[in-house]
N, C-alpha and C. Protein backbone atom coordinates (compact mmCIF):
# COMPACT_ATOMS: atom_id res chain seq x y z
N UNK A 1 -28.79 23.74 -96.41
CA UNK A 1 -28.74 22.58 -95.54
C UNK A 1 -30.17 22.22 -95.13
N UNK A 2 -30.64 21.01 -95.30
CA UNK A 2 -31.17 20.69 -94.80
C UNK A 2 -31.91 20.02 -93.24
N UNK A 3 -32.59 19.91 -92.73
CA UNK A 3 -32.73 19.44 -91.21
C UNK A 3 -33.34 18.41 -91.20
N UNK A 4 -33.29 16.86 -90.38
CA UNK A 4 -34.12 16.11 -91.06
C UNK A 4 -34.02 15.40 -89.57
N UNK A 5 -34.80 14.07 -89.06
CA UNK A 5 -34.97 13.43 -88.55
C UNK A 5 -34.44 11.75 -88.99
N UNK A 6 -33.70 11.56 -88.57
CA UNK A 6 -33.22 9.90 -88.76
C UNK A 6 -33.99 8.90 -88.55
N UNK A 7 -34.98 7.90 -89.29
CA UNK A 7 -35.54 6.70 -88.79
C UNK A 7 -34.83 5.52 -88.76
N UNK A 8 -33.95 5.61 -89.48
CA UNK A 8 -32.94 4.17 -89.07
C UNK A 8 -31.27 4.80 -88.66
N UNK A 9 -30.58 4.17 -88.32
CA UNK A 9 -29.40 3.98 -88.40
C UNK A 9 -28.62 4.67 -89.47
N UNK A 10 -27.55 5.32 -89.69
CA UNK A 10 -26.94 5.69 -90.70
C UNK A 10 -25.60 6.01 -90.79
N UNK A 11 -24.58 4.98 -90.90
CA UNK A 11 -23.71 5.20 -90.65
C UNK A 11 -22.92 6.28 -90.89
N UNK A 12 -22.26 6.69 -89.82
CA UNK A 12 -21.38 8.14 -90.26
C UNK A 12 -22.02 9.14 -89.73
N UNK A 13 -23.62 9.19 -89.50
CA UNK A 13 -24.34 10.01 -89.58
C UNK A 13 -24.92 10.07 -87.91
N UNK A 14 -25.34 9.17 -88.14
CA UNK A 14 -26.62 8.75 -86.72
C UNK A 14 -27.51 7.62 -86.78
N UNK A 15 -28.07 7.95 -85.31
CA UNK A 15 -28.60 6.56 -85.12
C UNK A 15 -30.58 6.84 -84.75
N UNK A 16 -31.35 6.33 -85.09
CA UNK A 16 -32.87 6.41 -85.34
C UNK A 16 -33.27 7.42 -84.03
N UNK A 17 -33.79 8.18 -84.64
CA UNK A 17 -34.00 9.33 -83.76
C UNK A 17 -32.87 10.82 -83.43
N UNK A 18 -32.11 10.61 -84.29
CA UNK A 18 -31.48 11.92 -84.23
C UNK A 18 -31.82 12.90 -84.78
N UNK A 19 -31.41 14.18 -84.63
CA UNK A 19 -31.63 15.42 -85.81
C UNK A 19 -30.19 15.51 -86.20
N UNK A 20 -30.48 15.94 -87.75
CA UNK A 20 -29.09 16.43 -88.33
C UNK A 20 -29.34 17.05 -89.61
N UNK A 21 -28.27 18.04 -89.79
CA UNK A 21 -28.47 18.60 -90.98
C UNK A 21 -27.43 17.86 -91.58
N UNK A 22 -28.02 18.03 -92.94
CA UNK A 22 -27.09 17.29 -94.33
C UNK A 22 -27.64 18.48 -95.74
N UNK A 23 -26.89 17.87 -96.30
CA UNK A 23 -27.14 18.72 -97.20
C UNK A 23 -27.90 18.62 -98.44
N UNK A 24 -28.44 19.42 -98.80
CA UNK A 24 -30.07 19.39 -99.29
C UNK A 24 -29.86 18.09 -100.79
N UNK A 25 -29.13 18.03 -101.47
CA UNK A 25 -29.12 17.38 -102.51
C UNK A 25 -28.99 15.47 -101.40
N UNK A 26 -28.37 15.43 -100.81
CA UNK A 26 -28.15 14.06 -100.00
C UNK A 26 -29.04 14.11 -99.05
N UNK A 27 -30.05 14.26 -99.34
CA UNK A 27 -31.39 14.45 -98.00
C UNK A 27 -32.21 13.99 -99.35
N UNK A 28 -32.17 14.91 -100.28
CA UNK A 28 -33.88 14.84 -101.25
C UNK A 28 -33.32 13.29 -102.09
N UNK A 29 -31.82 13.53 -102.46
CA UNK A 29 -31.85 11.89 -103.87
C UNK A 29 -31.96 10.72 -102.78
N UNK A 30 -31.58 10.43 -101.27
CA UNK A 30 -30.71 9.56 -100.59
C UNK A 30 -31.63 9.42 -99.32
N UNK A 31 -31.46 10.13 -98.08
CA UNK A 31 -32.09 9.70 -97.05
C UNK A 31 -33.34 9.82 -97.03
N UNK A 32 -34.10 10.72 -97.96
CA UNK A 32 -35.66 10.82 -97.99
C UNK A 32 -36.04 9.38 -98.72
N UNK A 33 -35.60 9.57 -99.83
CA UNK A 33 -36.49 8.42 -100.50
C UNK A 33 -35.89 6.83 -100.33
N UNK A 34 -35.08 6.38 -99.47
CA UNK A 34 -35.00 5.41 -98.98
C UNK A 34 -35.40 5.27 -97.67
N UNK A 35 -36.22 6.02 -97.30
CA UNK A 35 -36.90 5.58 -95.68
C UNK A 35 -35.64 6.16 -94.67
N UNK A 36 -34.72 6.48 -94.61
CA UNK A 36 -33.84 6.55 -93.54
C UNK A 36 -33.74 8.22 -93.04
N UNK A 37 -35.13 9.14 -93.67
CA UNK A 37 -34.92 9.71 -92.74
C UNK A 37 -36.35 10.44 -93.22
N UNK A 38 -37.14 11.37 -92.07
CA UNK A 38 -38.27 12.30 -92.54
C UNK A 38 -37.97 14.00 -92.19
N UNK A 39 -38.05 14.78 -92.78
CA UNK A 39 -38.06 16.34 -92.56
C UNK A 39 -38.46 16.58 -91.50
N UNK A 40 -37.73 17.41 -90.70
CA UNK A 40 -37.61 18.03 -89.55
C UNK A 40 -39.66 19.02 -89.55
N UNK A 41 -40.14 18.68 -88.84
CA UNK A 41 -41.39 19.58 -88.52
C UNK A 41 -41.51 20.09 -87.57
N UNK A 42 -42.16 21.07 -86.86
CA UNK A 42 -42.60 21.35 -85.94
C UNK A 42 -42.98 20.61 -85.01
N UNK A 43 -43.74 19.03 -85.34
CA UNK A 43 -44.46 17.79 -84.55
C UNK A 43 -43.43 17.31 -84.25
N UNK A 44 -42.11 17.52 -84.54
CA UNK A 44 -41.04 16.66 -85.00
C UNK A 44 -40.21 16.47 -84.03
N UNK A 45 -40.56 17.05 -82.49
CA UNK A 45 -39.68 16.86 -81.18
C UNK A 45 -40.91 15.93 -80.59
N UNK A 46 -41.78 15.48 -81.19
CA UNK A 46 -42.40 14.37 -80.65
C UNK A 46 -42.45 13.26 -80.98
N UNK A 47 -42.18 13.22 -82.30
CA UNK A 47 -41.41 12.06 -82.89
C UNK A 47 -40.52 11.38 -82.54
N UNK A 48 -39.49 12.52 -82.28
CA UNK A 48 -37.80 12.43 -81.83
C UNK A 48 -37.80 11.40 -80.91
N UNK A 49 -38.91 12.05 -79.66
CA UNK A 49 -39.46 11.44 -78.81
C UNK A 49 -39.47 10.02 -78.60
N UNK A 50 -40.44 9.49 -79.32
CA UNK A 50 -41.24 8.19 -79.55
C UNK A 50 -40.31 7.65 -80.31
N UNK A 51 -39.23 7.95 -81.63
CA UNK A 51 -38.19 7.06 -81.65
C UNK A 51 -37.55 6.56 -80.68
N UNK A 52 -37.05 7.46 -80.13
CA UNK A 52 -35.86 6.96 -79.22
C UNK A 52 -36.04 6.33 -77.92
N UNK A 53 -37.79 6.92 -77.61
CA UNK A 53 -38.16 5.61 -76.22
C UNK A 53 -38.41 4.06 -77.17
N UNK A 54 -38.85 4.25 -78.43
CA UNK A 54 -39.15 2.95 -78.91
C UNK A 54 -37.57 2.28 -79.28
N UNK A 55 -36.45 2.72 -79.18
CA UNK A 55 -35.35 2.30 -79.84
C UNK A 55 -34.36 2.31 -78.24
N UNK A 56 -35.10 2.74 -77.18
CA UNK A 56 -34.49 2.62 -75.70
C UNK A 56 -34.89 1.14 -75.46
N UNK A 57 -36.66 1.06 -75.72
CA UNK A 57 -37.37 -0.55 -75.36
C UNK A 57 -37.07 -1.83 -75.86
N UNK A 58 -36.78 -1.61 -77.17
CA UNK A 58 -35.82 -2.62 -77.79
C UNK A 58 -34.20 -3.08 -77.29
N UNK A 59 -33.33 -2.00 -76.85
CA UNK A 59 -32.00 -1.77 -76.67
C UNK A 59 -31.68 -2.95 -75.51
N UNK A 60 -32.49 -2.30 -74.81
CA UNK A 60 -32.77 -3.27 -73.15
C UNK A 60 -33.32 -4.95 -73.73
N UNK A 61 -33.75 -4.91 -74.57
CA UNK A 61 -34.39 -6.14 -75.30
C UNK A 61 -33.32 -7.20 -75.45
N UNK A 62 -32.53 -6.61 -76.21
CA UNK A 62 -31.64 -7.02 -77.15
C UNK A 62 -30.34 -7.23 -76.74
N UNK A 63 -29.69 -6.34 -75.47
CA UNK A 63 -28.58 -6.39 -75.22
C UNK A 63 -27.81 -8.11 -74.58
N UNK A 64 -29.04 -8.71 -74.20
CA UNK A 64 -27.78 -9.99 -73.93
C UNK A 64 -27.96 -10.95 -75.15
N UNK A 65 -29.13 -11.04 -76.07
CA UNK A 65 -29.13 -11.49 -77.57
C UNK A 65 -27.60 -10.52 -78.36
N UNK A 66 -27.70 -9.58 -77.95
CA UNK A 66 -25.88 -9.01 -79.09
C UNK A 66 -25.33 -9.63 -78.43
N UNK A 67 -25.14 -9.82 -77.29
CA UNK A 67 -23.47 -10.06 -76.31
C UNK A 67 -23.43 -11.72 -76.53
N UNK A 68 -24.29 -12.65 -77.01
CA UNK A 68 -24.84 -13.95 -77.01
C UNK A 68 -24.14 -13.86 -78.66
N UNK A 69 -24.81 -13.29 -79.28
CA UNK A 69 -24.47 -13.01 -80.86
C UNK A 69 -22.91 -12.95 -80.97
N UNK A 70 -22.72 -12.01 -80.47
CA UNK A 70 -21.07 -11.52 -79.95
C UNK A 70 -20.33 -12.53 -79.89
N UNK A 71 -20.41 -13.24 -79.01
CA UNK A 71 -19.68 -15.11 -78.58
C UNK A 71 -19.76 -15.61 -80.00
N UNK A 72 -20.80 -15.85 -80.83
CA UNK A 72 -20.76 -16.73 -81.46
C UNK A 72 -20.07 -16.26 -82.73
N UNK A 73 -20.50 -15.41 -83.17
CA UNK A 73 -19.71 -14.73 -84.21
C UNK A 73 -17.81 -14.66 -84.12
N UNK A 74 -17.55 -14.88 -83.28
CA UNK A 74 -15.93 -14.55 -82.52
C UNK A 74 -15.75 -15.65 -82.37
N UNK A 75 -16.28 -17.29 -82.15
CA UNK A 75 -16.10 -18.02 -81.89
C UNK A 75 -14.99 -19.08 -83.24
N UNK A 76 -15.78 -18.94 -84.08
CA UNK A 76 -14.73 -19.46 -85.31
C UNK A 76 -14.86 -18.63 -86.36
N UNK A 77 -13.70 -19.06 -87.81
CA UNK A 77 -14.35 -17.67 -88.70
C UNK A 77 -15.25 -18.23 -89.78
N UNK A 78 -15.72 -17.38 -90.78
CA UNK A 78 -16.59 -17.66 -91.60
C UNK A 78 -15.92 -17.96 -92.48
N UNK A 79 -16.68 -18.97 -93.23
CA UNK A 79 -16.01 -19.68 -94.59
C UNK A 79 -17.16 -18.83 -95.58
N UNK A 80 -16.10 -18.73 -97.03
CA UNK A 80 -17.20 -17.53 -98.03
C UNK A 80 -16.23 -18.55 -99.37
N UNK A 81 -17.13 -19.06 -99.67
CA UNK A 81 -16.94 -19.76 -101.07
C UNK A 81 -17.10 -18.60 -102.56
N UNK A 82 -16.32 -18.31 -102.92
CA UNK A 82 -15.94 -17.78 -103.95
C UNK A 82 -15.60 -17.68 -105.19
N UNK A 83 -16.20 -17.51 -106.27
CA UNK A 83 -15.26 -17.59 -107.34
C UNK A 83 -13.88 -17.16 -108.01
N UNK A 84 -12.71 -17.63 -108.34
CA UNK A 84 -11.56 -16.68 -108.22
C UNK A 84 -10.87 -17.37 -109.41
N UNK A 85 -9.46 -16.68 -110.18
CA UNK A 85 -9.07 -17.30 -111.30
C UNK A 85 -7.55 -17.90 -110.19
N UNK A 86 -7.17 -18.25 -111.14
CA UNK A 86 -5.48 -19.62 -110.84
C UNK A 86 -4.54 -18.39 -109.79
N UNK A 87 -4.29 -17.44 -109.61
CA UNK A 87 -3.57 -16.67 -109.21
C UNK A 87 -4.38 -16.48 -107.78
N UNK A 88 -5.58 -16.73 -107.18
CA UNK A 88 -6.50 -16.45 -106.11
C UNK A 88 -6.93 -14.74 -106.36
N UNK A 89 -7.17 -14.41 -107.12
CA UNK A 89 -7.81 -13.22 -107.73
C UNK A 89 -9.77 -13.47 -108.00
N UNK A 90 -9.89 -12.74 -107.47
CA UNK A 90 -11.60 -12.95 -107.04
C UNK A 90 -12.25 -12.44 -108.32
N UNK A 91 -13.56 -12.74 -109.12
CA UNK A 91 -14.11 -12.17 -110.13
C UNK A 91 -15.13 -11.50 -109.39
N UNK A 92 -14.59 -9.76 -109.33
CA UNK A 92 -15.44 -8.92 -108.29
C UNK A 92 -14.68 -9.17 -107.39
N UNK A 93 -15.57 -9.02 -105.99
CA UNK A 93 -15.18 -8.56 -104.69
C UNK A 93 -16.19 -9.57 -103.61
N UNK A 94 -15.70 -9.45 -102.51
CA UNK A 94 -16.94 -9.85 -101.61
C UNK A 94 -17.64 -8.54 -100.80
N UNK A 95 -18.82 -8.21 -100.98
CA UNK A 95 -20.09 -7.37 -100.58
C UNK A 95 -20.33 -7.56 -99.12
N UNK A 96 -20.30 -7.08 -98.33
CA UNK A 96 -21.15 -6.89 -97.20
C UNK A 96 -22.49 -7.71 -97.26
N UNK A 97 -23.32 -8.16 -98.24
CA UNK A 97 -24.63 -8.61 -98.35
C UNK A 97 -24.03 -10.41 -98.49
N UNK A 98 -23.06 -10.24 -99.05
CA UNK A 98 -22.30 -11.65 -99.25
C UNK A 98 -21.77 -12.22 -97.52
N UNK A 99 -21.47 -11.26 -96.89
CA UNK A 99 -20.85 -12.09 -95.65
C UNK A 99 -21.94 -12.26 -94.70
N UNK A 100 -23.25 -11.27 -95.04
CA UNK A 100 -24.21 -11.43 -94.11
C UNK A 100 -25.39 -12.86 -94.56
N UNK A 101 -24.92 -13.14 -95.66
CA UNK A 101 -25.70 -14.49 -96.01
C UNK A 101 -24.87 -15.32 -95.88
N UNK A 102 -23.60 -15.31 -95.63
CA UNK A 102 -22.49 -16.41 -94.98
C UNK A 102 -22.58 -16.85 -93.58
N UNK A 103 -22.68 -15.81 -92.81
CA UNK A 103 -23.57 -16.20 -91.27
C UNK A 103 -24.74 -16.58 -91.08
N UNK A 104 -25.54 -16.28 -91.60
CA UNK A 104 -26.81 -16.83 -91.57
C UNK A 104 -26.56 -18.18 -92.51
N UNK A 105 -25.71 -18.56 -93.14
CA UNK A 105 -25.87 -19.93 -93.66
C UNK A 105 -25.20 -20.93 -92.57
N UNK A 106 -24.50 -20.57 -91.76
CA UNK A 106 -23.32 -20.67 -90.79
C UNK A 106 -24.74 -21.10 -89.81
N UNK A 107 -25.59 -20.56 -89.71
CA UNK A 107 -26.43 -20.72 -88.89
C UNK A 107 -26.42 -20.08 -87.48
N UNK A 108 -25.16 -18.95 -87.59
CA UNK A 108 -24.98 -17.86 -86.51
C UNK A 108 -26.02 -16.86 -86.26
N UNK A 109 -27.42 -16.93 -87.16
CA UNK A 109 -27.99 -15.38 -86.66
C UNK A 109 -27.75 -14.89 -88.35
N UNK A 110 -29.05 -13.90 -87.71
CA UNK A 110 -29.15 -12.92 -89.08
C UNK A 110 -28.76 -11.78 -88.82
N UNK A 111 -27.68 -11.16 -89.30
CA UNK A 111 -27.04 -9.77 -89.35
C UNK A 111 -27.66 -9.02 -90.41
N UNK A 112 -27.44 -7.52 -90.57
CA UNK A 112 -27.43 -6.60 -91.37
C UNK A 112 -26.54 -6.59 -91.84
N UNK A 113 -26.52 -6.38 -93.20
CA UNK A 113 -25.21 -6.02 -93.58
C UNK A 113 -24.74 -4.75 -94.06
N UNK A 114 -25.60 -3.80 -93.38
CA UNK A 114 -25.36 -2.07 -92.77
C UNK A 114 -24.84 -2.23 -91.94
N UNK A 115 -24.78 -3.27 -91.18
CA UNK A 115 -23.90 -3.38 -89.87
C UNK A 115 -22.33 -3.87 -89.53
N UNK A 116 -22.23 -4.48 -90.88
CA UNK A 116 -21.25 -4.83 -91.40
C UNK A 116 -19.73 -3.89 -91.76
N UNK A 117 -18.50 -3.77 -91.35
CA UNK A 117 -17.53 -2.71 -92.14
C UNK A 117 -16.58 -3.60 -92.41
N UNK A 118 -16.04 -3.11 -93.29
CA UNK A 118 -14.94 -3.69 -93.65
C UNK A 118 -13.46 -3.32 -93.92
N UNK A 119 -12.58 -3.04 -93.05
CA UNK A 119 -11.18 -2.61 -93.53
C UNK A 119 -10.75 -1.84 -94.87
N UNK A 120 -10.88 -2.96 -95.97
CA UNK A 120 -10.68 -2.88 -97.43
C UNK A 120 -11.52 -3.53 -97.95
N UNK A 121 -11.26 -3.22 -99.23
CA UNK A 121 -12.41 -4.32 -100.25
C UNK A 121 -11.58 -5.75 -100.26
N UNK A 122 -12.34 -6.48 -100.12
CA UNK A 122 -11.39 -8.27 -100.32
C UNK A 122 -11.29 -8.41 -102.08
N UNK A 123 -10.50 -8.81 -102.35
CA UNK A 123 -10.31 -9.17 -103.74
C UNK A 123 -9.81 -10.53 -104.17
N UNK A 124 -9.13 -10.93 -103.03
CA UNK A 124 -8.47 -12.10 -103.12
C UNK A 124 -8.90 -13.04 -102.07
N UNK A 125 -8.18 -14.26 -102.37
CA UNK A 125 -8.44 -15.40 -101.29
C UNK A 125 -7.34 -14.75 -99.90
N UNK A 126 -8.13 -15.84 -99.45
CA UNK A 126 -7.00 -15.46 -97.33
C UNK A 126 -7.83 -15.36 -96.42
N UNK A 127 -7.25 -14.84 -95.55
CA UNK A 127 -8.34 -14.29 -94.38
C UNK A 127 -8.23 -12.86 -94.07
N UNK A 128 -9.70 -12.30 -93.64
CA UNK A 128 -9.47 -11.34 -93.64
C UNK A 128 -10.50 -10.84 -92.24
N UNK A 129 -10.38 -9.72 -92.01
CA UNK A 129 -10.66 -8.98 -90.56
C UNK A 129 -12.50 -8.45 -90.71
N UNK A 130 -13.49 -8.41 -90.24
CA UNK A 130 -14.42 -7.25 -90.87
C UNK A 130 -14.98 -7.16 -88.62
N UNK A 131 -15.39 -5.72 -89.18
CA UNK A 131 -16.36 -5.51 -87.75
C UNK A 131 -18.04 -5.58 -88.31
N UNK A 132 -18.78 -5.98 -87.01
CA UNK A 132 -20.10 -6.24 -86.95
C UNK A 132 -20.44 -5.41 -86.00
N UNK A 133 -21.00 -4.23 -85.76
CA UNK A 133 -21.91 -3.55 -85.30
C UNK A 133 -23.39 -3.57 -84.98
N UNK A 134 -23.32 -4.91 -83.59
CA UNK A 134 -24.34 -5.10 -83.40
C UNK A 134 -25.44 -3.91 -82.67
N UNK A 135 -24.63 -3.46 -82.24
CA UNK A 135 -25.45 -2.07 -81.00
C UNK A 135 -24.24 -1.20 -81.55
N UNK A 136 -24.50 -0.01 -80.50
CA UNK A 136 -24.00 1.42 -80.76
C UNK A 136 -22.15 0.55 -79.17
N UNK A 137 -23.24 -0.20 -78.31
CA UNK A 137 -22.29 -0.42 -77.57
C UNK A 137 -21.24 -1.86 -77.26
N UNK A 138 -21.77 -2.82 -78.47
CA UNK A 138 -21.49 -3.99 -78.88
C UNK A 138 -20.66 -4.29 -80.21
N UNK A 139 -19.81 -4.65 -80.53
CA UNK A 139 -18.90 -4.86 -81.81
C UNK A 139 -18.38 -5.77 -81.52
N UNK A 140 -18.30 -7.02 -82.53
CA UNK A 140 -17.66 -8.22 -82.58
C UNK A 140 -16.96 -8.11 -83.87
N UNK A 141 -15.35 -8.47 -83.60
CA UNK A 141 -14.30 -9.12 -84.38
C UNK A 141 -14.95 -10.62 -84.97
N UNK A 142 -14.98 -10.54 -86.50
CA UNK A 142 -15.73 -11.23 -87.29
C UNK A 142 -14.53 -11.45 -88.28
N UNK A 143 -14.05 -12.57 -88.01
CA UNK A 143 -12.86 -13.33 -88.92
C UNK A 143 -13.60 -14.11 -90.32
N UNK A 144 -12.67 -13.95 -91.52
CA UNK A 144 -13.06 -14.09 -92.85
C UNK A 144 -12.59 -15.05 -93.17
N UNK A 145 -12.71 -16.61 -94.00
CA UNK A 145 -12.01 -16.86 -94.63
C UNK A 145 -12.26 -17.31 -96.01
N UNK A 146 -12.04 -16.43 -96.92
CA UNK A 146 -11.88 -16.32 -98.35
C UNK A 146 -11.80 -17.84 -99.05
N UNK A 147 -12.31 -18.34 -99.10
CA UNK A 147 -12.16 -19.56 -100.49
C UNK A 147 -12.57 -19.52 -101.54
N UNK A 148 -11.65 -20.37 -102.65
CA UNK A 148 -11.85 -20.08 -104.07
C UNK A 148 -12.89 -21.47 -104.30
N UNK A 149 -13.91 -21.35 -105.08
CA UNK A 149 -14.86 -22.46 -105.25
C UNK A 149 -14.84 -23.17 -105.78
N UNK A 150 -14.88 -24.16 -106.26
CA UNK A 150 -14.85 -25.14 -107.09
C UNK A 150 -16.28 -25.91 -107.95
């Protein structure tokens, strides 16, 4: 097992500034070499540190921008133009990276779309449910609606 320090967010896992062990093969292919996390050191409770006051200073920043975000996102649902065959059968799926460039075209704000979950995979046309994880203490009901494109 490995011990490591979290710099971003990780779902399932933790949030920037945690310690956690994982296990050594999903530390060295995965959280090391994508930035989302650095090896536990000795310096490394000072780090811990300075994440989490720098991710406290932001929090306080940000919290009535999510709850503002929050309203708007909940307010109507998103339209996601799609390609699909005669039966409403989708070619592929819709992505998390797909609904987060649907709001921002919406002109709601720019989301992550790490922040993004989704119930099931969408495959088809309809509407469908997803959560947005703006904060650890903020989540907005983010309504879908699937169209086939023309």
């Amino acid at each position: 097992m490995s011990k490591l320090i979290l710099t971003t967010e990780v779902t399932g896992l933790g949030s920037a500034g945690d310690g956690v062990e994982v296990k050594n093969g999903y530390a060295r292919n995965y959280l090391i070499p994508q930035g989302f996390a650095v090896a536990w050191t000795r310096g490394g409770e000072k780090q811990v540190e300075s994440i989490k006051a720098a991710r406290a200073a932001r929090e306080l920043a940000t919290l009535e921008e999510a709850q503002a975000l929050k309203a708007k996102l909940e307010e109507a649902p998103i339209r996601l133009a799609v390609k699909a065959g005669r039966e409403g059968r989708l070619f592929g799926s819709v992505k998390t990276a797909d609904i987060a460039a649907a709001v921002a075209a919406a002109g709601l704000g720019d989301i992550d779309k790490r922040a993004i979950e989704l119930g099931s995979p969408i495959k088809g046309v309809g509407r469908y449910d997803a959560t947005v994880r703006l904060r650890e203490d903020v989540v907005a009901a983010l309504e879908l609606d699937v169209v086939a494109a023309r």
